[in-house]
N, C-alpha and C. Protein backbone atom coordinates (compact mmCIF):
# COMPACT_ATOMS: atom_id res chain seq x y z
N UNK A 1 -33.20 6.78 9.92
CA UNK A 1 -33.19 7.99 9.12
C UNK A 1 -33.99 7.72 7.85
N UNK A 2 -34.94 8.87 7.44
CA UNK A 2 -35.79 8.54 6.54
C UNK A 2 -35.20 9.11 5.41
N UNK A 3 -35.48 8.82 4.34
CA UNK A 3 -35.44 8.85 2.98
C UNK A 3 -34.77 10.50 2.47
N UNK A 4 -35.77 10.92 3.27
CA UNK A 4 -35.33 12.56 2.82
C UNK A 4 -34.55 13.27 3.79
N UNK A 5 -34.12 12.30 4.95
CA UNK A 5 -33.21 12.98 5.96
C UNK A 5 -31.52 12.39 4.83
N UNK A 6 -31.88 11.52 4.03
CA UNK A 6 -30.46 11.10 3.34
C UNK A 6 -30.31 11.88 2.37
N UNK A 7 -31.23 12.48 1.82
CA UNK A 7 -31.40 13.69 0.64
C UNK A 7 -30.77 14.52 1.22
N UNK A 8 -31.53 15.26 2.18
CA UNK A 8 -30.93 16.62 2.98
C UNK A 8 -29.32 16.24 3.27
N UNK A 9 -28.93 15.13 3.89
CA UNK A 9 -27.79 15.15 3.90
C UNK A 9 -26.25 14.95 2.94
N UNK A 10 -26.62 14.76 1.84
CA UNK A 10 -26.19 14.71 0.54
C UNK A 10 -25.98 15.81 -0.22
N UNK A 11 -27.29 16.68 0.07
CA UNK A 11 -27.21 18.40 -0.35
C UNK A 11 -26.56 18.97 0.52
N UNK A 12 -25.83 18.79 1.47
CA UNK A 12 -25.31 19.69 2.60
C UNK A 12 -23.89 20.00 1.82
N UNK A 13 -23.43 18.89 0.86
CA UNK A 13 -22.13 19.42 0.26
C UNK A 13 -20.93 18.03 0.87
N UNK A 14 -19.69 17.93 0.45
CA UNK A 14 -18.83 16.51 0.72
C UNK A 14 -19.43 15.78 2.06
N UNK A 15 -19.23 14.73 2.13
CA UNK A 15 -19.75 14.16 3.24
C UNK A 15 -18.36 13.32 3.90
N UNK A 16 -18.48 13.48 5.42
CA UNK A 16 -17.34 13.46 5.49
C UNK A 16 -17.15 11.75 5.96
N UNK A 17 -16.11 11.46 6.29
CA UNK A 17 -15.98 9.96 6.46
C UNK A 17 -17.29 9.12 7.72
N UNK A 18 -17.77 9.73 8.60
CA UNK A 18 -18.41 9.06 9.47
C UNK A 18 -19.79 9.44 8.60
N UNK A 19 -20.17 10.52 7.71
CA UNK A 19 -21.60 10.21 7.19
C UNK A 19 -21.41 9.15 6.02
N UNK A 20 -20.39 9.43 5.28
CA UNK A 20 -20.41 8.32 4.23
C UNK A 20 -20.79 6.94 4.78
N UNK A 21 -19.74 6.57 5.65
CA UNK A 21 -20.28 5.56 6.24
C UNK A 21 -22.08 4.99 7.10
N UNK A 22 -21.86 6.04 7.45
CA UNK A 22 -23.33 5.80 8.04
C UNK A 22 -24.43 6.11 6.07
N UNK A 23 -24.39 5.98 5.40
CA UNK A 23 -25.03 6.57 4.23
C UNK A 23 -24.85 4.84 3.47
N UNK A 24 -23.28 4.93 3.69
CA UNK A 24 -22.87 3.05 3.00
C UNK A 24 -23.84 1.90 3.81
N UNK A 25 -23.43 2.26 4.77
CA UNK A 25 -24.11 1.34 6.21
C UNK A 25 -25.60 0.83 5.73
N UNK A 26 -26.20 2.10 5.78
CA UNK A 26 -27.92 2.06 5.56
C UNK A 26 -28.35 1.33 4.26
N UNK A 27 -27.62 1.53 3.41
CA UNK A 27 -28.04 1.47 1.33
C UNK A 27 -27.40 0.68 0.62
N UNK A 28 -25.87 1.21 0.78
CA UNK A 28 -25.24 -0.09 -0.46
C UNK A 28 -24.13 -0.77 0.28
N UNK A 29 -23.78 -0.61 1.09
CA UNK A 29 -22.41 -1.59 1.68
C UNK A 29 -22.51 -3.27 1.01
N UNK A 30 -23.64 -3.57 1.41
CA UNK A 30 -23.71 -5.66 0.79
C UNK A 30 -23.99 -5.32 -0.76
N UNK A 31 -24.06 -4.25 -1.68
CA UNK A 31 -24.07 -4.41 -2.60
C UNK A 31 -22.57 -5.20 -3.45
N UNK A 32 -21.12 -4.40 -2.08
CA UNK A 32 -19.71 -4.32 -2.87
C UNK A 32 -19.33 -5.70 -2.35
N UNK A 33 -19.99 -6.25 -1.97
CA UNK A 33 -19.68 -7.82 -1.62
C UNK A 33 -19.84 -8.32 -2.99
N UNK A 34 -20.23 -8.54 -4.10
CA UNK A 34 -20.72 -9.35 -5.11
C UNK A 34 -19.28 -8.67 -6.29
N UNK A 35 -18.49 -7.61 -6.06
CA UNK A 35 -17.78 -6.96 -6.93
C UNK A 35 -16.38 -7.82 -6.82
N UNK A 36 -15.56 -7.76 -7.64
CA UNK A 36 -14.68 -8.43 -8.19
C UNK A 36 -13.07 -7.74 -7.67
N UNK A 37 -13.53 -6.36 -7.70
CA UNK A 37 -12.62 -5.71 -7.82
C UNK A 37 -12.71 -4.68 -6.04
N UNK A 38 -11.80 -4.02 -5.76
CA UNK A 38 -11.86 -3.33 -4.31
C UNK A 38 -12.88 -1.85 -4.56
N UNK A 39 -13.19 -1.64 -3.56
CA UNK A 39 -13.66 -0.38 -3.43
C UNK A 39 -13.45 0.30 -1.82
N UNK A 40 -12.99 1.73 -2.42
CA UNK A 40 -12.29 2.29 -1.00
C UNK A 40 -13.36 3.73 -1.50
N UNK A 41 -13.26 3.88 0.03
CA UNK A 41 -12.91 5.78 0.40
C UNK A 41 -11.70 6.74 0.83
N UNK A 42 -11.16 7.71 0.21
CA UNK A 42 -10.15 7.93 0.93
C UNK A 42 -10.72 9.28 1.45
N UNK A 43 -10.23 9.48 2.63
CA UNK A 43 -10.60 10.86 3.59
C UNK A 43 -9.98 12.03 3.20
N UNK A 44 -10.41 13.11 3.55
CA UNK A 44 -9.36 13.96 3.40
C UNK A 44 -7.67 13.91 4.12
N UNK A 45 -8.29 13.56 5.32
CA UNK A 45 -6.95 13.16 6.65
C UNK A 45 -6.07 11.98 6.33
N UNK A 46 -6.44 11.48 5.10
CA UNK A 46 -5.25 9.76 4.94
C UNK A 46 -6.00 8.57 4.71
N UNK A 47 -6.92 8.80 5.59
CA UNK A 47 -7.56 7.08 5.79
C UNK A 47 -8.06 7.28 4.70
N UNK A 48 -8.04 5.38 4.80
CA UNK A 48 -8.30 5.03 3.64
C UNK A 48 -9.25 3.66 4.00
N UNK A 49 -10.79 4.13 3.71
CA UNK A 49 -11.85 2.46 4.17
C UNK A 49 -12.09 2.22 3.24
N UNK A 50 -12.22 0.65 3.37
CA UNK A 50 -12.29 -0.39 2.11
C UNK A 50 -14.01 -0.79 2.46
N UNK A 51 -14.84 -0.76 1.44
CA UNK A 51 -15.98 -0.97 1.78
C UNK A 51 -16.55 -2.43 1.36
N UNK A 52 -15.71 -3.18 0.78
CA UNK A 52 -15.60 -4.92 0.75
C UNK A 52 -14.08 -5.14 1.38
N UNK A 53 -13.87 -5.67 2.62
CA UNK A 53 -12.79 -5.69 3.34
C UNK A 53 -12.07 -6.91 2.68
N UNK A 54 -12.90 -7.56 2.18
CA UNK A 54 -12.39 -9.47 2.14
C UNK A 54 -11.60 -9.38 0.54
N UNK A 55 -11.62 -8.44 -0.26
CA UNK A 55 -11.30 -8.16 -1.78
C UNK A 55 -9.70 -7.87 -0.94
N UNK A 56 -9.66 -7.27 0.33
CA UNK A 56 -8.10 -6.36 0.44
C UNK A 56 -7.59 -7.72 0.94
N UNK A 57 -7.82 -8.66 1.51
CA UNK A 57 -6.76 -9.73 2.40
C UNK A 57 -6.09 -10.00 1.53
N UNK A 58 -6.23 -10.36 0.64
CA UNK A 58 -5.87 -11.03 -0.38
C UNK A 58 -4.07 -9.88 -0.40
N UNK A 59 -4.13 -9.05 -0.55
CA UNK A 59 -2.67 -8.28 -0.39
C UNK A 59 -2.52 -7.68 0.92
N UNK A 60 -2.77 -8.82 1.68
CA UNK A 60 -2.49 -8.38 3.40
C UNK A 60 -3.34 -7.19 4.38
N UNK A 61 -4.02 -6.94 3.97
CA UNK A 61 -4.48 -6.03 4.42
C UNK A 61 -6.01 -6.73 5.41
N UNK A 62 -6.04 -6.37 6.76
CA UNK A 62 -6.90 -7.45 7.30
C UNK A 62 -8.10 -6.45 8.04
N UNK A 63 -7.84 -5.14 8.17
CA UNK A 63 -8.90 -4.17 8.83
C UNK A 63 -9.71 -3.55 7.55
N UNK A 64 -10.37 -3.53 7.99
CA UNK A 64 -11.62 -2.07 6.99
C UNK A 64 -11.27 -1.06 6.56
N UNK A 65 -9.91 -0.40 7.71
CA UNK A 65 -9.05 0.94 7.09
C UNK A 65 -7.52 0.81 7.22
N UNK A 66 -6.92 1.70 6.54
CA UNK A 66 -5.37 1.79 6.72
C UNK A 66 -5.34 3.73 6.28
N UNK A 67 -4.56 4.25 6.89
CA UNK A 67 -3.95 5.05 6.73
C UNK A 67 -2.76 5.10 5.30
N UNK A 68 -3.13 6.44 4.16
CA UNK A 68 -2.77 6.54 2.86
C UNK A 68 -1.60 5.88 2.93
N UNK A 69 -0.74 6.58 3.63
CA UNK A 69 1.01 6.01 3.71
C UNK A 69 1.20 4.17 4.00
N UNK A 70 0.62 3.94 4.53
CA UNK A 70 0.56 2.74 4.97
C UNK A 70 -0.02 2.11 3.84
N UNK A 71 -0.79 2.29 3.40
CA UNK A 71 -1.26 1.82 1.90
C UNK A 71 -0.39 1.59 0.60
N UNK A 72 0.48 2.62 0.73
CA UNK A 72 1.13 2.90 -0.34
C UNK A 72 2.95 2.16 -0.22
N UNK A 73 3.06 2.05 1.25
CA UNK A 73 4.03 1.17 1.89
C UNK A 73 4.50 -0.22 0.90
């Protein structure tokens, strides 16, 4: 996807969990590797993806996502 197909899709309005990802995927995902601290998305539906997974083990958490409730558990 080119440059301005990520524009167009950005102007379309919220983006929902499978474009974010595909948007993280392409651009900054190895940026949140170097961060100190966690970084998530939460969905509208609950989930909740961690976009540096290895920041969450550390308080048990061993997948990429968890569901809000389960988070908050």
């Amino acid at each position: 996807m080119g440059n301005l197909a990520h524009m167009d899709l950005i102007q379309q309005g919220p983006l929902c969990g499978a474009d974010f990802d595909q948007l993280m995927d392409n651009n900054f995902i190895h940026m949140f590797d170097v961060f100190s601290e966690g970084v998530f998305y939460l969905a509208p539906d609950g989930e909740v993806f961690f976009y540096n997974p290895s920041f969450y083990e550390q308080f048990g958490i061993m997948s990429g996502t968890i569901h809000f409730s389960e988070w908050q558990a």
